[in-house]
PDB file of N, CA and C in Angstrom:
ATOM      1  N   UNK A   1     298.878  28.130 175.225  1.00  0.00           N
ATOM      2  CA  UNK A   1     299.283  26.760 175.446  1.00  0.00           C
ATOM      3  C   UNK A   1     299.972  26.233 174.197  1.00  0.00           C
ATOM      4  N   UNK A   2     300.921  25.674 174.307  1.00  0.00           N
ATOM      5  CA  UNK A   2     301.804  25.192 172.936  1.00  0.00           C
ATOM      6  C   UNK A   2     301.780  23.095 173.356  1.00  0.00           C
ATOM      7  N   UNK A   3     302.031  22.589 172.465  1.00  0.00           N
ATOM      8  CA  UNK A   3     302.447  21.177 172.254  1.00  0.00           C
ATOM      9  C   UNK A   3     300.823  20.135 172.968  1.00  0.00           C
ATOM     10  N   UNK A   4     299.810  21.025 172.838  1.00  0.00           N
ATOM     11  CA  UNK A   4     299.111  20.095 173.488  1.00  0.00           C
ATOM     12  C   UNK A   4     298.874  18.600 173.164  1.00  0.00           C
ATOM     13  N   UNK A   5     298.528  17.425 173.874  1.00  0.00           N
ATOM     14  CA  UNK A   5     298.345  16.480 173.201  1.00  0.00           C
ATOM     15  C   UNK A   5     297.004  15.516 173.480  1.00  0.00           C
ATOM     16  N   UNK A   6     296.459  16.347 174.434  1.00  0.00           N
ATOM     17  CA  UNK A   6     295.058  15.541 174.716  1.00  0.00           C
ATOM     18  C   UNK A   6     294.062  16.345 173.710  1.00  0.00           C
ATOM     19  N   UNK A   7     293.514  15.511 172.991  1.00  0.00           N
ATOM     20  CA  UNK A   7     291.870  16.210 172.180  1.00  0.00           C
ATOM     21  C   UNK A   7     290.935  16.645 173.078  1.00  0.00           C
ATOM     22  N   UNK A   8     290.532  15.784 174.600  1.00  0.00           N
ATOM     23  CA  UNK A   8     289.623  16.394 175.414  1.00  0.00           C
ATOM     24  C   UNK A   8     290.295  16.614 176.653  1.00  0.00           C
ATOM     25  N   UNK A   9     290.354  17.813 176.690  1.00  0.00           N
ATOM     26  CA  UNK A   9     291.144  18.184 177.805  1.00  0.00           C
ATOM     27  C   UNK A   9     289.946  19.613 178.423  1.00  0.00           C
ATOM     28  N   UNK A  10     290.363  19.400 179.471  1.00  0.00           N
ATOM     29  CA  UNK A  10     289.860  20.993 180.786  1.00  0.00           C
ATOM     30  C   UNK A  10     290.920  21.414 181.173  1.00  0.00           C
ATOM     31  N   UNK A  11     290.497  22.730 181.494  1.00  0.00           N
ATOM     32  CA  UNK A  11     291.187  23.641 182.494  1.00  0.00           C
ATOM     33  C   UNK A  11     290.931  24.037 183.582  1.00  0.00           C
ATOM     34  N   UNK A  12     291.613  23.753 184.385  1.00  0.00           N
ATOM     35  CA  UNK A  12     291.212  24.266 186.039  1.00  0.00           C
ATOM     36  C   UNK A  12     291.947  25.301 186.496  1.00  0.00           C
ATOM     37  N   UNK A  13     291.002  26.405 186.974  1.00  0.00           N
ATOM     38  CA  UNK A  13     291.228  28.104 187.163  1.00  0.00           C
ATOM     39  C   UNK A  13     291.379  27.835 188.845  1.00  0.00           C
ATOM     40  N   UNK A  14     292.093  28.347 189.318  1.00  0.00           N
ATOM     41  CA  UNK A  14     292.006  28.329 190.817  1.00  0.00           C
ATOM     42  C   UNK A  14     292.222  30.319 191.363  1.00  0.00           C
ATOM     43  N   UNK A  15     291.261  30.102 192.228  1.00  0.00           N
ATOM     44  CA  UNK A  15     291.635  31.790 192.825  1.00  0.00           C
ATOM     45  C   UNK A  15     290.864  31.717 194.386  1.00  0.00           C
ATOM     46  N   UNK A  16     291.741  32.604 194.705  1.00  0.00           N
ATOM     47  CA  UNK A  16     290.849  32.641 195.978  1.00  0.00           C
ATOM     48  C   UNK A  16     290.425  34.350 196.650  1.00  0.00           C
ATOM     49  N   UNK A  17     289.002  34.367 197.206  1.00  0.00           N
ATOM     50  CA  UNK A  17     288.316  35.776 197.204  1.00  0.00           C
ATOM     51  C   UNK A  17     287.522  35.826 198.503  1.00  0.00           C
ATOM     52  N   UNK A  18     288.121  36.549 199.548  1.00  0.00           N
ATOM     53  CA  UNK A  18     287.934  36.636 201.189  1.00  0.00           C
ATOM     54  C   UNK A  18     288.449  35.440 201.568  1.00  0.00           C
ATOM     55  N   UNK A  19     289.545  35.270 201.392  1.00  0.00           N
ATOM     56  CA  UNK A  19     290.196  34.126 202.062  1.00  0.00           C
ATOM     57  C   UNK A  19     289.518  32.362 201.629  1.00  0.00           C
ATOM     58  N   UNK A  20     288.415  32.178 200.738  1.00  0.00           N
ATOM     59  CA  UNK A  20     287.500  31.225 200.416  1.00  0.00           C
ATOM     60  C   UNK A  20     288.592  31.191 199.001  1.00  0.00           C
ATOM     61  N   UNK A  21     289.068  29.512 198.677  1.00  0.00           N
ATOM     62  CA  UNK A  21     289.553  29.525 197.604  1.00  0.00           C
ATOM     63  C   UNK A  21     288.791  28.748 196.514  1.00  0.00           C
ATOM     64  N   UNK A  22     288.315  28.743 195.371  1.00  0.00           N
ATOM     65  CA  UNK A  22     287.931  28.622 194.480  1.00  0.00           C
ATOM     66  C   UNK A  22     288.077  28.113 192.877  1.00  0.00           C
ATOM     67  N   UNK A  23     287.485  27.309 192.077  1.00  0.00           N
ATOM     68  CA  UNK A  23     287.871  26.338 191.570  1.00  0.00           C
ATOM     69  C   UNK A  23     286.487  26.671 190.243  1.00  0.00           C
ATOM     70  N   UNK A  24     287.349  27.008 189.215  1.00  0.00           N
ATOM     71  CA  UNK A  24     286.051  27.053 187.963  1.00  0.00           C
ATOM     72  C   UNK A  24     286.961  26.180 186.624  1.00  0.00           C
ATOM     73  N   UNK A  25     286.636  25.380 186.269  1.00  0.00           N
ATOM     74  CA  UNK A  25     286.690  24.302 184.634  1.00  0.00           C
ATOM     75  C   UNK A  25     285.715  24.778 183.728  1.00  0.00           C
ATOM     76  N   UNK A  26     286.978  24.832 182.864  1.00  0.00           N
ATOM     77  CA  UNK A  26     286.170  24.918 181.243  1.00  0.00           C
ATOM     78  C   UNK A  26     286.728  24.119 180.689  1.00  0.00           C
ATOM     79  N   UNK A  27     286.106  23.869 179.455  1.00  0.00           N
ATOM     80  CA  UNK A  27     286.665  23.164 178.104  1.00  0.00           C
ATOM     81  C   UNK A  27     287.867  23.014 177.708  1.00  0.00           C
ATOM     82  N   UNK A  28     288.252  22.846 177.238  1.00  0.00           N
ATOM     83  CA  UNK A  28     289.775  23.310 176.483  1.00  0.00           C
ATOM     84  C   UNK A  28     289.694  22.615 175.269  1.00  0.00           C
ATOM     85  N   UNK A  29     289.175  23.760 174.027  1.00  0.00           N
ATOM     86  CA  UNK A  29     288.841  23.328 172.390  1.00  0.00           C
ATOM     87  C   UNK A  29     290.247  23.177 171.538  1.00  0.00           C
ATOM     88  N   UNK A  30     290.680  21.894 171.156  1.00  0.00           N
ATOM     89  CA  UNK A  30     291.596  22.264 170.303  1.00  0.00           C
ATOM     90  C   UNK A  30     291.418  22.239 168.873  1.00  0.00           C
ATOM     91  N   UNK A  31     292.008  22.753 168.095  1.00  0.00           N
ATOM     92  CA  UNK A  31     291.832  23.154 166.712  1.00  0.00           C
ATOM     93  C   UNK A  31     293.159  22.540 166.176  1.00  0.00           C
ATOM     94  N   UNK A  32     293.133  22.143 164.687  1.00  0.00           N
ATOM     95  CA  UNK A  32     294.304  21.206 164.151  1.00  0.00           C
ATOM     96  C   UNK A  32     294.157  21.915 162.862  1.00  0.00           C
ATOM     97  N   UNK A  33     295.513  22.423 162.363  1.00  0.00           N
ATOM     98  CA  UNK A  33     295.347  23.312 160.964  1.00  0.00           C
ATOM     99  C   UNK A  33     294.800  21.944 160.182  1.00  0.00           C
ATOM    100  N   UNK A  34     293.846  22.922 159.235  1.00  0.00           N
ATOM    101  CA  UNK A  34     293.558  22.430 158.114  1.00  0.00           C
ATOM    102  C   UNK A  34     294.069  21.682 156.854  1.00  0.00           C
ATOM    103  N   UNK A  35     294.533  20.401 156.634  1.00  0.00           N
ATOM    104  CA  UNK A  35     295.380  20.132 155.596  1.00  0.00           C
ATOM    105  C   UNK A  35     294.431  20.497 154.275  1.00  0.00           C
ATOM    106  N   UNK A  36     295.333  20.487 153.534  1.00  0.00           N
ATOM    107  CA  UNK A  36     294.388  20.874 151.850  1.00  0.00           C
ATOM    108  C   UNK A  36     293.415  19.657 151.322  1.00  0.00           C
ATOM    109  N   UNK A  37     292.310  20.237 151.021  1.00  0.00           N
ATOM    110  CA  UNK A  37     291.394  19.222 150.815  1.00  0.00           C
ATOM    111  C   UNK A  37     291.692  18.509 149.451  1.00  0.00           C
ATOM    112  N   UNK A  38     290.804  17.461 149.510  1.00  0.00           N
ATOM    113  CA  UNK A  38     291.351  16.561 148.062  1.00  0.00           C
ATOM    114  C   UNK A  38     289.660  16.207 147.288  1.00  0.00           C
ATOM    115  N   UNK A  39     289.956  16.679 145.798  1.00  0.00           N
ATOM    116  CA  UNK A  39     288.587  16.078 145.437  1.00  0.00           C
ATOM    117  C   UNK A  39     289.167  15.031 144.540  1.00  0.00           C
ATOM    118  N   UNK A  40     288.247  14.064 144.732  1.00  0.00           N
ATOM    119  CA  UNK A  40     288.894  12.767 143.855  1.00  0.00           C
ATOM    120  C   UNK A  40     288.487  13.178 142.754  1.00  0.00           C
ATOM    121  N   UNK A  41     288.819  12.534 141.025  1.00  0.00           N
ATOM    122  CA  UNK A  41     289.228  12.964 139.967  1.00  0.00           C
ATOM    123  C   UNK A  41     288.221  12.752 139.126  1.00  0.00           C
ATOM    124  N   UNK A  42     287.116  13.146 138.588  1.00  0.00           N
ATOM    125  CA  UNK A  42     286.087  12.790 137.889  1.00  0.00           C
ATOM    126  C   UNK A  42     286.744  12.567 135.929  1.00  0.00           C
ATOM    127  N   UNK A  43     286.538  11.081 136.214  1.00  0.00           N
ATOM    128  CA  UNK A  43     286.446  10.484 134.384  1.00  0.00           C
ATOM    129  C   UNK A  43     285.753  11.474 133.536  1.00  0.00           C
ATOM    130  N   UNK A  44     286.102  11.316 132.402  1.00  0.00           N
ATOM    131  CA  UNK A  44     285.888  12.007 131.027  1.00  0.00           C
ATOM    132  C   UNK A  44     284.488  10.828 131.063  1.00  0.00           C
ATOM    133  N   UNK A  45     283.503  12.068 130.832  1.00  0.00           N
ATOM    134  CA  UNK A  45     281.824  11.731 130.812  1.00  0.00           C
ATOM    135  C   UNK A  45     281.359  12.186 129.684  1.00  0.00           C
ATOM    136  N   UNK A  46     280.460  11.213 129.392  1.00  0.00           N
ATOM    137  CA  UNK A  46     279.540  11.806 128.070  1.00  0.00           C
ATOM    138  C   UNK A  46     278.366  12.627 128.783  1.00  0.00           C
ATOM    139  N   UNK A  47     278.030  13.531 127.804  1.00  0.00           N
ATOM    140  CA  UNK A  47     276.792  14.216 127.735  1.00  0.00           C
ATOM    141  C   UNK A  47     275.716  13.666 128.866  1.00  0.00           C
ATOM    142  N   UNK A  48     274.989  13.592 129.615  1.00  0.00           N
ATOM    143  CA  UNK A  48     274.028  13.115 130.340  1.00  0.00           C
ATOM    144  C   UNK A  48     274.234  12.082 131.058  1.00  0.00           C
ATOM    145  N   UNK A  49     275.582  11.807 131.556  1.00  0.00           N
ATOM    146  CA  UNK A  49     276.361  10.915 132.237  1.00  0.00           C
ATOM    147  C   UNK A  49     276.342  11.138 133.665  1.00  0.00           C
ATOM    148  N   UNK A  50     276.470  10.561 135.173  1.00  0.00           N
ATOM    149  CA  UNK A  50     276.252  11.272 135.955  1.00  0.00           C
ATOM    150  C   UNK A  50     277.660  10.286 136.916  1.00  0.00           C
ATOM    151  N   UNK A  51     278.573  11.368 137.920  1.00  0.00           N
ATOM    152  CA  UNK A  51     279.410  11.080 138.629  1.00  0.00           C
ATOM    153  C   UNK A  51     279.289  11.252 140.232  1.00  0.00           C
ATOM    154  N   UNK A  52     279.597  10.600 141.073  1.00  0.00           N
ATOM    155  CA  UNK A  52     279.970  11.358 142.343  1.00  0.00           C
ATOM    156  C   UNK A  52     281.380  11.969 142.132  1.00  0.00           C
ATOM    157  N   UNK A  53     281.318  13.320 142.714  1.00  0.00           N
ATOM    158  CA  UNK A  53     282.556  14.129 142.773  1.00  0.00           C
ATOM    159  C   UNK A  53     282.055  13.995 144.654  1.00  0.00           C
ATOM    160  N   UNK A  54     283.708  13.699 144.748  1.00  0.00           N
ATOM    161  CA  UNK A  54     284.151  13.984 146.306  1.00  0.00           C
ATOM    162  C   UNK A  54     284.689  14.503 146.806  1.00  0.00           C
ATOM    163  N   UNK A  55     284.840  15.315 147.601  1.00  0.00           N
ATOM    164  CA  UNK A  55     285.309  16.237 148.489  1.00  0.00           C
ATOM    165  C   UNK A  55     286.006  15.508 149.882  1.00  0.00           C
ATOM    166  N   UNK A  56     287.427  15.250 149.902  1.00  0.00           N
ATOM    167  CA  UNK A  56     287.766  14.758 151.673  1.00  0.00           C
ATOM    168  C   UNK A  56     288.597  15.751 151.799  1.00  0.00           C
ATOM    169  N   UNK A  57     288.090  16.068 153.168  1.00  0.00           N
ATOM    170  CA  UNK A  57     289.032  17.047 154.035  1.00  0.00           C
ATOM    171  C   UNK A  57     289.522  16.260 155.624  1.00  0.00           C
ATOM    172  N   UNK A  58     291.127  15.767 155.224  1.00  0.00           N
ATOM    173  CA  UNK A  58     291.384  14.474 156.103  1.00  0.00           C
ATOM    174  C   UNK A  58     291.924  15.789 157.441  1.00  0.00           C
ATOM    175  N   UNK A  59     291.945  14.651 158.298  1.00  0.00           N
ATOM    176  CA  UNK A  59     292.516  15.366 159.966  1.00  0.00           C
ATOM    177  C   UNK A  59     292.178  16.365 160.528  1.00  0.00           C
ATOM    178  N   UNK A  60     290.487  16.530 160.599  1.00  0.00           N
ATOM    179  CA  UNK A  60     289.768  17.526 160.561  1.00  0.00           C
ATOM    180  C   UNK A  60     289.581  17.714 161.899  1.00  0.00           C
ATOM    181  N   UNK A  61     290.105  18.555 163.172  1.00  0.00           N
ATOM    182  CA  UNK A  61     289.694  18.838 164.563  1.00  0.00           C
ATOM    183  C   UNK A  61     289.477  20.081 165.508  1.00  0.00           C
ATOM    184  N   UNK A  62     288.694  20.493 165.862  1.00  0.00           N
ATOM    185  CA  UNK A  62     287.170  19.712 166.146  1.00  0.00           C
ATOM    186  C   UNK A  62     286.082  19.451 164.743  1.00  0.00           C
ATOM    187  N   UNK A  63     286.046  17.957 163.986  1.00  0.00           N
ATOM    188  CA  UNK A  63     284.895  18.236 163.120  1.00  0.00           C
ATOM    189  C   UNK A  63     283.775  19.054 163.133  1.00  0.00           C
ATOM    190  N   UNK A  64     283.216  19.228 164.104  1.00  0.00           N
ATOM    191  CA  UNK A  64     282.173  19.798 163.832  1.00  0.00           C
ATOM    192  C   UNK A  64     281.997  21.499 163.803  1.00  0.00           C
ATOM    193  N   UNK A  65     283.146  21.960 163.871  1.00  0.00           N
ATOM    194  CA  UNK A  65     283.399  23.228 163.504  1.00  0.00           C
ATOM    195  C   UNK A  65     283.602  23.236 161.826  1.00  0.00           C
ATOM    196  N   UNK A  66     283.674  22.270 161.214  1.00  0.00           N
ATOM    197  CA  UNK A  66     284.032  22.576 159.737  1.00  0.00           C
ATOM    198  C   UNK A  66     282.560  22.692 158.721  1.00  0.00           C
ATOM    199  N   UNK A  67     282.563  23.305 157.638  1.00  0.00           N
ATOM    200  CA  UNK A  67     281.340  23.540 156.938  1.00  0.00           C
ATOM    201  C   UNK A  67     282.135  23.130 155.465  1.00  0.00           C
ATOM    202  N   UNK A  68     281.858  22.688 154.884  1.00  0.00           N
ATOM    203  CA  UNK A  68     282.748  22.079 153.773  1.00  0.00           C
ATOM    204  C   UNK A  68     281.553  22.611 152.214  1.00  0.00           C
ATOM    205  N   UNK A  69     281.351  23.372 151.508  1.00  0.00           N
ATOM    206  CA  UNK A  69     280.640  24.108 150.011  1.00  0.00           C
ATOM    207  C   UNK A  69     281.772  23.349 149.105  1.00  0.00           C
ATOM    208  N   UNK A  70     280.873  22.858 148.099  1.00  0.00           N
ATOM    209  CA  UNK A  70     281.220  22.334 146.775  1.00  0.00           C
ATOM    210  C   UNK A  70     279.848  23.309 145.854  1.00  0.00           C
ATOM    211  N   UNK A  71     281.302  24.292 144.714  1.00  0.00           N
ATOM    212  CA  UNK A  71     280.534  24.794 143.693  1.00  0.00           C
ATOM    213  C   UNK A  71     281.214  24.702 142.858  1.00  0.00           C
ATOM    214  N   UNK A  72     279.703  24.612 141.871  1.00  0.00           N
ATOM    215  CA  UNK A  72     280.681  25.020 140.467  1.00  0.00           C
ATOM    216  C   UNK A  72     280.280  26.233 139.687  1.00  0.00           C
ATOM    217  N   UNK A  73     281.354  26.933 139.596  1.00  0.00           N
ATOM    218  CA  UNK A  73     281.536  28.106 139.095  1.00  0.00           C
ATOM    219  C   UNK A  73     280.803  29.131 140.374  1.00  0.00           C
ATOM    220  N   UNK A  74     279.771  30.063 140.487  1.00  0.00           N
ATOM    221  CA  UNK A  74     279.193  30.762 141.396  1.00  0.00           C
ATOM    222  C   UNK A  74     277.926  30.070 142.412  1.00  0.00           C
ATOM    223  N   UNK A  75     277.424  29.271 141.720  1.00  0.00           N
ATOM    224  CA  UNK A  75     276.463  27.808 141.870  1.00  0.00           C
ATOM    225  C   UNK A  75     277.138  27.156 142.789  1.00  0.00           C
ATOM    226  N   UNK A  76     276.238  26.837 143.934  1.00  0.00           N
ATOM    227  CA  UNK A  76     276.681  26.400 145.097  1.00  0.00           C
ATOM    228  C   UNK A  76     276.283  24.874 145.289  1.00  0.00           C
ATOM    229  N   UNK A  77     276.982  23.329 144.677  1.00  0.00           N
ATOM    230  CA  UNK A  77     276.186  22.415 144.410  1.00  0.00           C
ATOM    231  C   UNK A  77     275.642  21.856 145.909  1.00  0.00           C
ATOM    232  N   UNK A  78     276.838  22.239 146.935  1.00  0.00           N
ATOM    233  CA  UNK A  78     276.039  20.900 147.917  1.00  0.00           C
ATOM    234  C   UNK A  78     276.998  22.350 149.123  1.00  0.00           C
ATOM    235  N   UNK A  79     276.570  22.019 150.606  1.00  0.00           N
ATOM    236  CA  UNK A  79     276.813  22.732 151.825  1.00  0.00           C
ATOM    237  C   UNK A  79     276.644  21.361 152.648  1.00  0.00           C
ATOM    238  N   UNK A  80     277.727  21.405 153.361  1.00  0.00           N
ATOM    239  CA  UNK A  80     277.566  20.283 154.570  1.00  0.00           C
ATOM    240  C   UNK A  80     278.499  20.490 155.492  1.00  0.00           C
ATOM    241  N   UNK A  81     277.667  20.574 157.105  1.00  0.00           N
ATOM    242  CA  UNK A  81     278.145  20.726 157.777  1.00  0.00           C
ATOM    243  C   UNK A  81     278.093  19.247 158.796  1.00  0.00           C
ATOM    244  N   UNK A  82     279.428  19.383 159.905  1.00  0.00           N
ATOM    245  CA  UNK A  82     279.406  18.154 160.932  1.00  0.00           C
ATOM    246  C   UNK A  82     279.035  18.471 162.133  1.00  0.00           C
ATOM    247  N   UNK A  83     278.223  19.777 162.473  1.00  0.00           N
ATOM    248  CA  UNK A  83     278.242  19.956 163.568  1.00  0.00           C
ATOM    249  C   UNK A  83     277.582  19.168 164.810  1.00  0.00           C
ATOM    250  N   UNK A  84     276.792  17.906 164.209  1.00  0.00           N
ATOM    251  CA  UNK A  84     276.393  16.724 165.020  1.00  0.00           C
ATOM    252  C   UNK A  84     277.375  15.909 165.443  1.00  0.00           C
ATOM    253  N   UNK A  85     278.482  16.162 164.577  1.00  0.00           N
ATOM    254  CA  UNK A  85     279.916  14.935 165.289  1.00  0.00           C
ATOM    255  C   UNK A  85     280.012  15.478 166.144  1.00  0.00           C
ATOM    256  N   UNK A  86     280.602  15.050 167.640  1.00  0.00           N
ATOM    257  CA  UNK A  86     281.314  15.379 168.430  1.00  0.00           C
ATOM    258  C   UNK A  86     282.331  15.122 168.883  1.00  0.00           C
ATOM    259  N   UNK A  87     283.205  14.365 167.806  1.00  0.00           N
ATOM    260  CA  UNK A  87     284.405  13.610 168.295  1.00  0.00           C
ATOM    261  C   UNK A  87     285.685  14.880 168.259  1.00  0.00           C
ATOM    262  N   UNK A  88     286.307  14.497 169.354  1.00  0.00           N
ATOM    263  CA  UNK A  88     287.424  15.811 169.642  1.00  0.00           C
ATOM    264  C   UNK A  88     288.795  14.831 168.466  1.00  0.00           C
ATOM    265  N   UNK A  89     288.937  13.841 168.538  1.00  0.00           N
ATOM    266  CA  UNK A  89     290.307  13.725 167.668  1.00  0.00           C
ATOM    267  C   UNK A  89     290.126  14.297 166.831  1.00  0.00           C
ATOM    268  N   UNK A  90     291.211  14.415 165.840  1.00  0.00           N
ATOM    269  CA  UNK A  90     290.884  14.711 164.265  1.00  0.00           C
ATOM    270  C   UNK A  90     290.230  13.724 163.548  1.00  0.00           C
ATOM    271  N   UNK A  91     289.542  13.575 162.395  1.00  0.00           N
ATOM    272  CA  UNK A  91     288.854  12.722 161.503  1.00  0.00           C
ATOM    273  C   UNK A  91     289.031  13.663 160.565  1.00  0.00           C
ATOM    274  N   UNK A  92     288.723  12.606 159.148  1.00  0.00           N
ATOM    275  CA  UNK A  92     288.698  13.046 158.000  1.00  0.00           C
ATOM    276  C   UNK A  92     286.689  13.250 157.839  1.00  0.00           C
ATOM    277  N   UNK A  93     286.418  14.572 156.874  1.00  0.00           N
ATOM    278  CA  UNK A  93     285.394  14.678 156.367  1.00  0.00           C
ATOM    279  C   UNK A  93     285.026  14.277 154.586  1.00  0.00           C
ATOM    280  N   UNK A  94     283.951  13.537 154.611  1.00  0.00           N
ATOM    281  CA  UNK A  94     283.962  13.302 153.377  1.00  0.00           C
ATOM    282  C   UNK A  94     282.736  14.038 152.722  1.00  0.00           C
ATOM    283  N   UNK A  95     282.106  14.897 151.883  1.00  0.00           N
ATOM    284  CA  UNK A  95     281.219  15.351 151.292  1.00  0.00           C
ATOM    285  C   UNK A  95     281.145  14.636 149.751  1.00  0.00           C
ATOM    286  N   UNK A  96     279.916  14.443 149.208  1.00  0.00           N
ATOM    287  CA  UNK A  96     279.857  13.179 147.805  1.00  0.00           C
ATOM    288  C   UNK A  96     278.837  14.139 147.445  1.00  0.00           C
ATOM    289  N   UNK A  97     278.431  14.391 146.083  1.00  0.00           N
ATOM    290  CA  UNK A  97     277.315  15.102 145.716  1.00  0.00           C
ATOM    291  C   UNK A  97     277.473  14.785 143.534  1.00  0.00           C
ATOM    292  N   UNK A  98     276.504  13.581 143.825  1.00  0.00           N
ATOM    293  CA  UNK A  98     276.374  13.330 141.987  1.00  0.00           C
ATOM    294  C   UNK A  98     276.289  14.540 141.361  1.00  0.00           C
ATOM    295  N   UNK A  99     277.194  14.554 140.030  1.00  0.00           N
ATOM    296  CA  UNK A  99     276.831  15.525 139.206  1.00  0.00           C
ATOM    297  C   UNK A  99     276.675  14.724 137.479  1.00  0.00           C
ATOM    298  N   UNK A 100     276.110  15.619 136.939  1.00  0.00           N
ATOM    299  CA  UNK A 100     275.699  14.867 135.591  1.00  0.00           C
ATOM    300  C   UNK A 100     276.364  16.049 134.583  1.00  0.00           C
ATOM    301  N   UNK A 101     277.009  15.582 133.912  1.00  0.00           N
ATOM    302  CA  UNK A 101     277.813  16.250 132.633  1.00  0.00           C
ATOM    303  C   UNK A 101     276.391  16.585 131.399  1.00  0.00           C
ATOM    304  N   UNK A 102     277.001  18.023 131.260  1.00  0.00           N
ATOM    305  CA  UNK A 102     276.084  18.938 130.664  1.00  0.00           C
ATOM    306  C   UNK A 102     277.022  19.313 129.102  1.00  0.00           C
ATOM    307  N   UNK A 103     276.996  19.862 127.862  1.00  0.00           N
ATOM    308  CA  UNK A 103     277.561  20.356 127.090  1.00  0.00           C
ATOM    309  C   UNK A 103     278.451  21.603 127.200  1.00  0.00           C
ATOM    310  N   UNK A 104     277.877  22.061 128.230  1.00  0.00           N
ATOM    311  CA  UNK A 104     278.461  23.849 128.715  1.00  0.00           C
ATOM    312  C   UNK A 104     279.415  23.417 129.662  1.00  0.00           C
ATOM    313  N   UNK A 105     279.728  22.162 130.084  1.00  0.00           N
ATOM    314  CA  UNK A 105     280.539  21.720 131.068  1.00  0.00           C
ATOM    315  C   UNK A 105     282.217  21.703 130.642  1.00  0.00           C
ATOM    316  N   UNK A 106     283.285  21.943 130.976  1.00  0.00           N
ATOM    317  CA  UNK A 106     284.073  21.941 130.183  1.00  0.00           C
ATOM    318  C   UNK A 106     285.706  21.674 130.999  1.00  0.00           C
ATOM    319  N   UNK A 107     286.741  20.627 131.089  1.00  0.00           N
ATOM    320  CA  UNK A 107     287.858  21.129 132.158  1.00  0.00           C
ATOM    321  C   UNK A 107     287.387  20.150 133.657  1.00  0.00           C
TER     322      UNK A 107
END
């Protein structure tokens, strides 16, 4: 299917088997590429200072297919998923997770 434009849309299958014709609907999931996520810009912090760093990932569809990880370095700070939204448009996701400036912190 190309150019779709409904977010909640079905499909209707039609066939017919001994002459009895027949009628099965499904879903129809659409998916919206991913634009590049944006983390907003964390200020120059002192030592034991603490920030929200944010994570938005705008025009996100179906949300609740997305799982959005904020790490730093191999350290995995926060995991959040939407799979309770159920809204078919796109929406933006926002993930927030305080961090506190350390000495080894650096960039």
């Amino acid at each position: 299917l190309l150019n779709v434009t409904e977010w909640n849309s079905s499909i209707l299958c039609f066939y017919s088997c001994d002459g009895k014709r027949e009628v099965v609907t499904t879903k129809l999931i659409v998916y919206r590429a991913l634009e590049p996520p944006v983390v907003e810009p964390v200020p120059a912090l002192a030592v034991g200072e603490s920030h929200a760093l944010t994570c938005r990932v705008p025009g996100v569809a179906p949300i609740k297919s997305l799982v959005v990880v904020l790490k730093q370095g191999e350290q995995t700070l926060r995991r959040e998923t939407f799979e309770k939204n159920h809204q078919d448009e796109p929406a933006e996701a926002r993930v927030t997770h305080r961090v506190a400036a350390q000495r080894w912190h650096h960039g």
